[in-house]
Protein backbone atom coordinates (compact mmCIF):
# COMPACT_ATOMS: atom_id res chain seq x y z
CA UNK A 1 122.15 -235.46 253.60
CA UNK A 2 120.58 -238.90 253.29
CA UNK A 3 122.02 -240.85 255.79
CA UNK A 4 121.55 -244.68 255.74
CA UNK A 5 122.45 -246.62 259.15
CA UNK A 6 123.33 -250.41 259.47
CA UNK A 7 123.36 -251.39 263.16
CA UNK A 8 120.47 -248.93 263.73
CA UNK A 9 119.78 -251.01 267.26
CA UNK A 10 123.43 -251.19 268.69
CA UNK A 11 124.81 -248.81 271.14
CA UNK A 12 126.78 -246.74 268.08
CA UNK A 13 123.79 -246.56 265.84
CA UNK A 14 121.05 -246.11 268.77
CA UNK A 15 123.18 -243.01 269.50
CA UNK A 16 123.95 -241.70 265.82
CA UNK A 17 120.19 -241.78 265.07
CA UNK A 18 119.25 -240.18 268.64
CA UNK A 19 122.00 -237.36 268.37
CA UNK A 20 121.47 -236.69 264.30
CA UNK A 21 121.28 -233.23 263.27
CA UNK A 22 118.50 -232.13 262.09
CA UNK A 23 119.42 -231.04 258.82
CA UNK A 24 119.69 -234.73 257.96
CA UNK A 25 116.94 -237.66 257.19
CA UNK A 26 118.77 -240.58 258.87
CA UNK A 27 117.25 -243.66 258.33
CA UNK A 28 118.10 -247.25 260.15
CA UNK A 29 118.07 -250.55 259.73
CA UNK A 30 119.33 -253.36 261.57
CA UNK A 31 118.13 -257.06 261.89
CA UNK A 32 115.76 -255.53 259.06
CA UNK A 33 118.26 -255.36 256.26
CA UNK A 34 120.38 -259.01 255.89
CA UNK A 35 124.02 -257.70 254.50
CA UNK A 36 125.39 -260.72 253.61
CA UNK A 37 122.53 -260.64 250.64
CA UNK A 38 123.47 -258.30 248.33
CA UNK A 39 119.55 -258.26 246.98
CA UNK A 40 118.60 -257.51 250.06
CA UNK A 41 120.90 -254.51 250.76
CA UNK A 42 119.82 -252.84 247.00
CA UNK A 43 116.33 -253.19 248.39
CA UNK A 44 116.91 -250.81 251.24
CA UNK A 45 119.07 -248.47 249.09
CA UNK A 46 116.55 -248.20 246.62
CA UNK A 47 113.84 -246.99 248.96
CA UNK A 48 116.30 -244.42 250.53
CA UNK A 49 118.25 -243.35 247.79
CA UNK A 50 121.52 -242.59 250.61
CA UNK A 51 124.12 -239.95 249.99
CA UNK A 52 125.91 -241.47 252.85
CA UNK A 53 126.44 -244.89 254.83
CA UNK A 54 127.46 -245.10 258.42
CA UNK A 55 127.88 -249.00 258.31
CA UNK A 56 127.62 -250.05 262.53
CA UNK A 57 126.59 -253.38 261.71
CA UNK A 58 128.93 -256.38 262.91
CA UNK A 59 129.82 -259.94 264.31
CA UNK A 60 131.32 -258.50 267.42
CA UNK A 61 131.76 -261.88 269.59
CA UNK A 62 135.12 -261.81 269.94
CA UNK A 63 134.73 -265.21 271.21
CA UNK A 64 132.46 -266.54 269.01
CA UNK A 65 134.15 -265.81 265.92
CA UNK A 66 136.53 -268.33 266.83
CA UNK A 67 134.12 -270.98 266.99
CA UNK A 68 132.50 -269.77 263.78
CA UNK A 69 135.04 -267.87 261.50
CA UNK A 70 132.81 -268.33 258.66
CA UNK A 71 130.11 -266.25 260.13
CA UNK A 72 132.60 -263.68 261.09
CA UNK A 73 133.71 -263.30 257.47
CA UNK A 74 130.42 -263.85 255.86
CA UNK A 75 129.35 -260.71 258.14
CA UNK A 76 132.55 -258.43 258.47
CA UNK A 77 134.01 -258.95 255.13
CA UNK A 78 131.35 -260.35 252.82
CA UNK A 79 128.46 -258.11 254.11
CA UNK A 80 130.83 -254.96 254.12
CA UNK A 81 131.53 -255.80 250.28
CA UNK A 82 127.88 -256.25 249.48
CA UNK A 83 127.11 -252.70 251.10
CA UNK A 84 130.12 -250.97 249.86
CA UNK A 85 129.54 -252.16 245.63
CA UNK A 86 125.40 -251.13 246.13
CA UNK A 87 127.12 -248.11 247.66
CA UNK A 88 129.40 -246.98 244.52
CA UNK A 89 126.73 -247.41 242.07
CA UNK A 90 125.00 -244.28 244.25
CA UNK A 91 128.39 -242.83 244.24
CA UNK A 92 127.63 -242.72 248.00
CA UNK A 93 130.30 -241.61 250.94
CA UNK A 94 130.84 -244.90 253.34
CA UNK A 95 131.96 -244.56 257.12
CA UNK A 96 133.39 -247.91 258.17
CA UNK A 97 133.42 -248.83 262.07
CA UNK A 98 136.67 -250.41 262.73
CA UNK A 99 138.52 -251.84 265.74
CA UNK A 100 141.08 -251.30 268.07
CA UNK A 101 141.56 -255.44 267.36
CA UNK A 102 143.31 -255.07 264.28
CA UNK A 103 146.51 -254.30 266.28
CA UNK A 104 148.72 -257.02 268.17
CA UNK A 105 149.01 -255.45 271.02
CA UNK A 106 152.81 -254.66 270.89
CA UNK A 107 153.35 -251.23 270.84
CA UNK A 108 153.72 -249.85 274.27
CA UNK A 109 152.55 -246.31 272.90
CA UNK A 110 149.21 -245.13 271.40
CA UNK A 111 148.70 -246.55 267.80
CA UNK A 112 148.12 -244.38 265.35
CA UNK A 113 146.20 -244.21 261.95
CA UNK A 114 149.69 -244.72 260.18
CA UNK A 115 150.94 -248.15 262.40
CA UNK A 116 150.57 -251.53 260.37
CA UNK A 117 147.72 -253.85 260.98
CA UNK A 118 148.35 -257.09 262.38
CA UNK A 119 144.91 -258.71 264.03
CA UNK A 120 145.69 -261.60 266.16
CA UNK A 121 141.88 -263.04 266.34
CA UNK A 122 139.48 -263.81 263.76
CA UNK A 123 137.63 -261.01 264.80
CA UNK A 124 140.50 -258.56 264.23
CA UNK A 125 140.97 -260.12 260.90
CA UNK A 126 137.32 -259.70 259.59
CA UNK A 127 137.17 -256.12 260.27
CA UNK A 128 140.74 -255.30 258.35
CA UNK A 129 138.97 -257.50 255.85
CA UNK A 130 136.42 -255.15 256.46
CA UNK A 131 138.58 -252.09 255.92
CA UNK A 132 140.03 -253.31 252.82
CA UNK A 133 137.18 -253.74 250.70
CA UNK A 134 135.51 -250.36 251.77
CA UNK A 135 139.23 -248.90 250.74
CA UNK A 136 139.71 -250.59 247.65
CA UNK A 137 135.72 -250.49 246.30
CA UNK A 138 134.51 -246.72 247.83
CA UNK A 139 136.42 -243.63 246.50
CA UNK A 140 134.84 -241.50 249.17
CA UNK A 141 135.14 -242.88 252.81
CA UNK A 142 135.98 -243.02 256.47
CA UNK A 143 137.33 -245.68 258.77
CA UNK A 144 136.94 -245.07 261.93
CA UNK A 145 138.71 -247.37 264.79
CA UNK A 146 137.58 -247.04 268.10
CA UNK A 147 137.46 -249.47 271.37
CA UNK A 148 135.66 -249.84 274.67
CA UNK A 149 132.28 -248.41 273.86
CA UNK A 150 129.33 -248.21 276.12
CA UNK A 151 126.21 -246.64 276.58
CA UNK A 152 122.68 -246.84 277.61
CA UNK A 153 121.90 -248.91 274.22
CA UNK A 154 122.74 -252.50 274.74
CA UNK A 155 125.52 -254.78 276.45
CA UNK A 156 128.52 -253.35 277.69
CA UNK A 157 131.59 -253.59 280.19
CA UNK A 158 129.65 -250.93 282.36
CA UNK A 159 126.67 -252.54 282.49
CA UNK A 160 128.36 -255.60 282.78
CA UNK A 161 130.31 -254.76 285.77
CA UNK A 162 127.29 -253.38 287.62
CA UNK A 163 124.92 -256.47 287.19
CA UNK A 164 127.41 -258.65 288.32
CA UNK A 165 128.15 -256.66 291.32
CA UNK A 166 124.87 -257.42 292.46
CA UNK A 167 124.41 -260.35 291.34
CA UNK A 168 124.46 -262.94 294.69
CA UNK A 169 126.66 -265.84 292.65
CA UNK A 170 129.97 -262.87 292.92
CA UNK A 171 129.40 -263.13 296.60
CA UNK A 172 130.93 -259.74 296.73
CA UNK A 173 134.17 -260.06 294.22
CA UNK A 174 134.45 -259.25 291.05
CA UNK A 175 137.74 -260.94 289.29
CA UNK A 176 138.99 -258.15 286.00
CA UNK A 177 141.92 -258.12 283.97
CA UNK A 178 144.54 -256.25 284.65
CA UNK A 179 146.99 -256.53 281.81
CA UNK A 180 144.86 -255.77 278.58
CA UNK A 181 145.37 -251.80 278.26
CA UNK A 182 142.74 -249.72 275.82
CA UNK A 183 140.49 -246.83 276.48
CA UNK A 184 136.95 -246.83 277.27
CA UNK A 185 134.41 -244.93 274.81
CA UNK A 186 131.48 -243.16 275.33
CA UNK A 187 129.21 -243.73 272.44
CA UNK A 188 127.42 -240.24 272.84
CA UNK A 189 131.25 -238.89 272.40
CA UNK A 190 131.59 -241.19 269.02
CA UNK A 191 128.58 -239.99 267.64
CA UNK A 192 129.19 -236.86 267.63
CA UNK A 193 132.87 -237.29 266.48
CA UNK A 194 131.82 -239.18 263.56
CA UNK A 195 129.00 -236.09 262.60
CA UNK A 196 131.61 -233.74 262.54
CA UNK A 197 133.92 -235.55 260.38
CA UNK A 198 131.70 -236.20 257.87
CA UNK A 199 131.07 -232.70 257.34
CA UNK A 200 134.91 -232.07 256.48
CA UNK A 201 135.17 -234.38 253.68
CA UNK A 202 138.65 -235.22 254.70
CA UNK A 203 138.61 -238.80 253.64
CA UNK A 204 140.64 -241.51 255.10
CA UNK A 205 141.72 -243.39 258.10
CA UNK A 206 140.98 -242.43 261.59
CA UNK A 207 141.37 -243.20 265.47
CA UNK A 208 138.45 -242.11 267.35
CA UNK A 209 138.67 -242.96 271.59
CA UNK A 210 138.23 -240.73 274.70
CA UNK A 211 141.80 -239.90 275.29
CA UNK A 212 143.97 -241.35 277.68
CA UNK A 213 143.95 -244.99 278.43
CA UNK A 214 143.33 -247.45 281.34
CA UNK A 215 143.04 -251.52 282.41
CA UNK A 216 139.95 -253.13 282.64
CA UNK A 217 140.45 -253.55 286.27
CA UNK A 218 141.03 -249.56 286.31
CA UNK A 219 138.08 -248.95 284.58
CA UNK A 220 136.17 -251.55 286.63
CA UNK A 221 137.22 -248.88 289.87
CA UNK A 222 136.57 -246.09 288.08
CA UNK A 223 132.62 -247.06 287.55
CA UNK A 224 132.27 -247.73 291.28
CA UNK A 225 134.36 -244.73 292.71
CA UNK A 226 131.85 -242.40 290.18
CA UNK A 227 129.17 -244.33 291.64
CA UNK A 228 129.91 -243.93 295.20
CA UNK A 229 130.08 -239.81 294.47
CA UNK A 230 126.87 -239.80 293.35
CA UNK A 231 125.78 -241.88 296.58
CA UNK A 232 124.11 -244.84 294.17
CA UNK A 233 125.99 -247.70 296.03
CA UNK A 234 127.59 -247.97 299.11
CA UNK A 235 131.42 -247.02 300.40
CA UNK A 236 132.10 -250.58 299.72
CA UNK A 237 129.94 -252.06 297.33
CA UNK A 238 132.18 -254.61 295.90
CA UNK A 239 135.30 -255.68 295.99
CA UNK A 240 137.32 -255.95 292.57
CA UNK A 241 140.10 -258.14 292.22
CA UNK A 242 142.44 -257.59 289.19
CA UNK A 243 143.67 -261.15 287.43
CA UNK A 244 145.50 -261.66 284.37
CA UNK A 245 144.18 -262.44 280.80
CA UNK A 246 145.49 -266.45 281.02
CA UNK A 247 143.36 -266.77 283.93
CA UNK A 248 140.50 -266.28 281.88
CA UNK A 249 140.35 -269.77 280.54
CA UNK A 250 136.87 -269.80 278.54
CA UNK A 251 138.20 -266.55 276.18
CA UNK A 252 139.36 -268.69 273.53
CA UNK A 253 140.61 -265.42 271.33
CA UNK A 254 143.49 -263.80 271.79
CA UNK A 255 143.37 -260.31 272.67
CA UNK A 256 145.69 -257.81 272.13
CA UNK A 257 147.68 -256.66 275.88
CA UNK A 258 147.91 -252.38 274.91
CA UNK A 259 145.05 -251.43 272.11
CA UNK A 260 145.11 -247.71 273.22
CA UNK A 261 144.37 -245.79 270.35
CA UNK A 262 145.85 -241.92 269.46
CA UNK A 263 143.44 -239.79 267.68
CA UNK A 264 146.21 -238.27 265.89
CA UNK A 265 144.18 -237.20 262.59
CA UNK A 266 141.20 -235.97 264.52
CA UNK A 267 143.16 -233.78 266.68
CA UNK A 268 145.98 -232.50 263.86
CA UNK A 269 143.00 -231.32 261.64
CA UNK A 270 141.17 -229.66 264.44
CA UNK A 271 138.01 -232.24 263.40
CA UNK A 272 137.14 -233.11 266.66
CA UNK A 273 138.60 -233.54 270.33
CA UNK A 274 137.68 -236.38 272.57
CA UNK A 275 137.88 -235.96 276.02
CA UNK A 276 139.17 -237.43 278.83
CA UNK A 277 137.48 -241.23 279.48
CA UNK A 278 137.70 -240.68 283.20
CA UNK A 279 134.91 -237.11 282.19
CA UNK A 280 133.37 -239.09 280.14
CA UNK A 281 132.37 -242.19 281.84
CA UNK A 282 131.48 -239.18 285.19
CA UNK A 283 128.99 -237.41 282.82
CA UNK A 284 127.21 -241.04 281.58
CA UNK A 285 126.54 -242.17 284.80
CA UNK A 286 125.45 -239.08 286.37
CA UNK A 287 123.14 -238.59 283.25
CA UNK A 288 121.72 -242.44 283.88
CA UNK A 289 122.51 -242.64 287.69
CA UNK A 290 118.75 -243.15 288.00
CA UNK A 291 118.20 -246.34 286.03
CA UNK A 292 121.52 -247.81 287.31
């Protein structure tokens, strides 16, 4: 297959076009390709003629869409819409990236693909914008929800938590949140997920996370108990204090308190099984131990 790629430089489509089969031509674009002009996105089609579209591209600043909601839709809704019309009239399949975000948080068990939306930031509510136009304008197509990722491509909460613990201005302490339950996701684990699943043509709404589920303040002494196995920092290299979300005062969105996902479809159609975060997150860092 023809596979186009919109976030080609972000940590989900870095890793789709590193880990693509070979069978298929995968081609990128990022910056390269402006969404929210619908000229602009038939340009790129009509030079690779797709049969699919794994659309990566976002406004992911939780944050900032707050402070600029227009931006948020013009990117998550508008620039979805654009790609998904240019993408019937090549009667193409379309694999939406969702979020964990479009939940309120107040489930105390794993969502799953069948549990009603209800986004309590802008951010959440572009990408079920997001989700609805791809379902209402594509035929063929996936929507795939997933939270946490990281990976060697871009900014994460992994290699967040490690520049800051040697950064001088922590003096030592690093303050995380400790009531805001979801589960980290290796991208490496997502790309592959997301290859698979395309191959079954089973069309529809999915959950795609390493299983299980953690704090950020878990997973914040998770990365440093790995790392002190593999003798890359010190018995005590840090010291993490957990804190709770109203202490962060400058996160002016509201995030949801248990986002944990269930890969119910994935694992009920024997598609694909995602392992366990605390595996995943050991077999990242060993693999990059040396640039950490």
């Amino acid at each position: 297959m023809r596979i186009l790629i919109t976030g080609s430089r972000g940590q989900l489509g870095s890793e789709l076009i590193n880990i693509a089969p070979k069978k298929h031509e995968v081609f990128g674009f990022d910056m390269d390709m402006d969404i929210t002009d619908i000229k602009a996105v038939e340009d790129k089609f009509s030079l690779v003629e797709p049969d699919i579209v794994i659309h990566c591209a976002a406004y992911t600043d939780v944050d900032g869409c707050e402070d600029n909601a227009e931006k948020a839709y013009l990117v998550n809704c508008l620039g979805t819409e654009n790609l998904a019309l240019v993408a019937s009239r090549y009667k193409c399949e379309f694999v939406y990236i969702s979020t964990d975000y479009v939940f309120d948080g107040k489930k105390t068990s794993p969502y799953t693909e069948y549990d009603e939306p209800n986004p309590l930031s802008v951010y959440g509510k572009s990408k079920l914008g997001g989700e609805r136009v791809v379902s209402q304008i594509i035929e063929k197509f996936y929507i795939i929800r997933t939270t946490g990722i990281y990976s060697k491509y871009g900014k994460n909460f992994v290699e967040t938590i490690i520049k800051n613990s040697k950064d001088s201005k922590t003096k030592g302490v690093l303050k995380v949140v400790d009531d805001q339950i979801c589960t980290p996701t290796y991208s490496k684990d997502l790309a592959e997920c997301i290859y698979s699943l395309i191959e079954t043509k089973m069309y529809g709404i999915y959950h795609a996370t390493n299983n299980g589920q953690c704090s950020w303040y878990e997973f914040a002494k998770e990365i440093f108990n790995i790392l002190i196995n593999l003798s890359k920092v010190s018995a005590a290299p840090v010291n993490i204090e957990p804190i709770k979300s109203k202490d962060l005062v400058d996160r002016k969105a509201k995030r949801p308190s248990y986002s944990v996902l269930s890969n119910f479809k994935l694992e009920k159609r024997n598609i694909f099984y995602m392992r366990e975060w605390k595996d995943a997150l050991k077999d990242f860092l060993e693999e990059f131990k040396d640039f950490i």
